[in-house]
Protein backbone atom coordinates (compact mmCIF):
# COMPACT_ATOMS: atom_id res chain seq x y z
CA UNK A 1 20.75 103.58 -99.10
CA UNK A 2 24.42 103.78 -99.03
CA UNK A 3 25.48 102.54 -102.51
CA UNK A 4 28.63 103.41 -103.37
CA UNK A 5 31.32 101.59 -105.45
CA UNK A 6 32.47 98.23 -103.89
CA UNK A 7 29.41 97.92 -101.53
CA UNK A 8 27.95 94.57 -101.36
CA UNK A 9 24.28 94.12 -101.34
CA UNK A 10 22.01 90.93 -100.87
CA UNK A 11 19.24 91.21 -103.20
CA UNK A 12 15.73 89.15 -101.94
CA UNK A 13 12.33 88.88 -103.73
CA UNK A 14 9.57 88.68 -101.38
CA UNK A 15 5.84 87.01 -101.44
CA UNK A 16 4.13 89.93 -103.88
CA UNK A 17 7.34 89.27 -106.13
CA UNK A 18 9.11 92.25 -105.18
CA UNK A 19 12.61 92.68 -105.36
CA UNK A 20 14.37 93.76 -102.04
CA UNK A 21 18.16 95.57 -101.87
CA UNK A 22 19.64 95.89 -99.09
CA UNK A 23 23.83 96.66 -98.25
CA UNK A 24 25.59 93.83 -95.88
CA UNK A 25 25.95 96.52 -93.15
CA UNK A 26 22.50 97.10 -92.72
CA UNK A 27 21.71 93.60 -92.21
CA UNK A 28 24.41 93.13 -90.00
CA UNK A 29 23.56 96.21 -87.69
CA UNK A 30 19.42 94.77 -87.50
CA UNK A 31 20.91 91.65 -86.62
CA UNK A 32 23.13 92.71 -83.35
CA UNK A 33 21.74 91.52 -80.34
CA UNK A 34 19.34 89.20 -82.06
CA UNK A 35 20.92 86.22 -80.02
CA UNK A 36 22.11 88.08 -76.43
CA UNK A 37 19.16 86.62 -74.69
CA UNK A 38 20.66 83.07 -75.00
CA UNK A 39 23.37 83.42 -72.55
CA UNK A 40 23.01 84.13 -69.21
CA UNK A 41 24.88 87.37 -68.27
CA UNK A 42 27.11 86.12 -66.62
CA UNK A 43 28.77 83.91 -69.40
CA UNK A 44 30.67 85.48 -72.22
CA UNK A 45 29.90 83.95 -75.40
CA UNK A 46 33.13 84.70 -77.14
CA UNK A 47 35.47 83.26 -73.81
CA UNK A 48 33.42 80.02 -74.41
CA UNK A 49 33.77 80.29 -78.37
CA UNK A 50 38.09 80.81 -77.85
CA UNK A 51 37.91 77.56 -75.20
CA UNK A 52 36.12 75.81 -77.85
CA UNK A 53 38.66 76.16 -80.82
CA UNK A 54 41.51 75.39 -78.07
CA UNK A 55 40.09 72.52 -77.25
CA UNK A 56 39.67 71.41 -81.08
CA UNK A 57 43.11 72.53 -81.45
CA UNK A 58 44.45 70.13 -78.95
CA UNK A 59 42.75 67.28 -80.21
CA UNK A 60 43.60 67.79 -83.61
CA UNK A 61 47.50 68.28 -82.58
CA UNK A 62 46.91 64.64 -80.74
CA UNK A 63 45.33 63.26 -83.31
CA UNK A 64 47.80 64.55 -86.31
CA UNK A 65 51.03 64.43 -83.66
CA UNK A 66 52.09 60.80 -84.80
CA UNK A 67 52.59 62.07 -88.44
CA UNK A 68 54.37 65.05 -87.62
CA UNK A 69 57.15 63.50 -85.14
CA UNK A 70 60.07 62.93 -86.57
CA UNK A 71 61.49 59.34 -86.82
């Protein structure tokens, strides 16, 4: 189960009212590639994730620029 000092778990109940414990990892790795069907292949998520934040960058350096210019 891979418990070992440190480890972080999530802990679930389910319907019959038993308890489920299960380490971050694990849930992480059965959740890879649960969205890489929404892109097309020819579009990389994470390119269009780094434009995003640039973009919300710029605005908020526009938007916060007349309180940061000196006098």
């Amino acid at each position: 189960m891979g418990l070992k000092p440190g480890s972080r778990f999530a802990i679930d109940t389910e319907a019959d009212g038993t308890v489920r414990l299960r380490p971050y990892a694990a849930i992480a790795r059965a959740s890879m590639g649960i969205l890489a069907d929404i892109a097309p292949p020819d579009v990389s998520l994470v390119d269009e994730l780094i434009a995003e934040r640039r973009r919300e960058a710029k605005r908020e350096e526009e938007r916060f620029k007349p309180f940061t210019e000196s006098e």
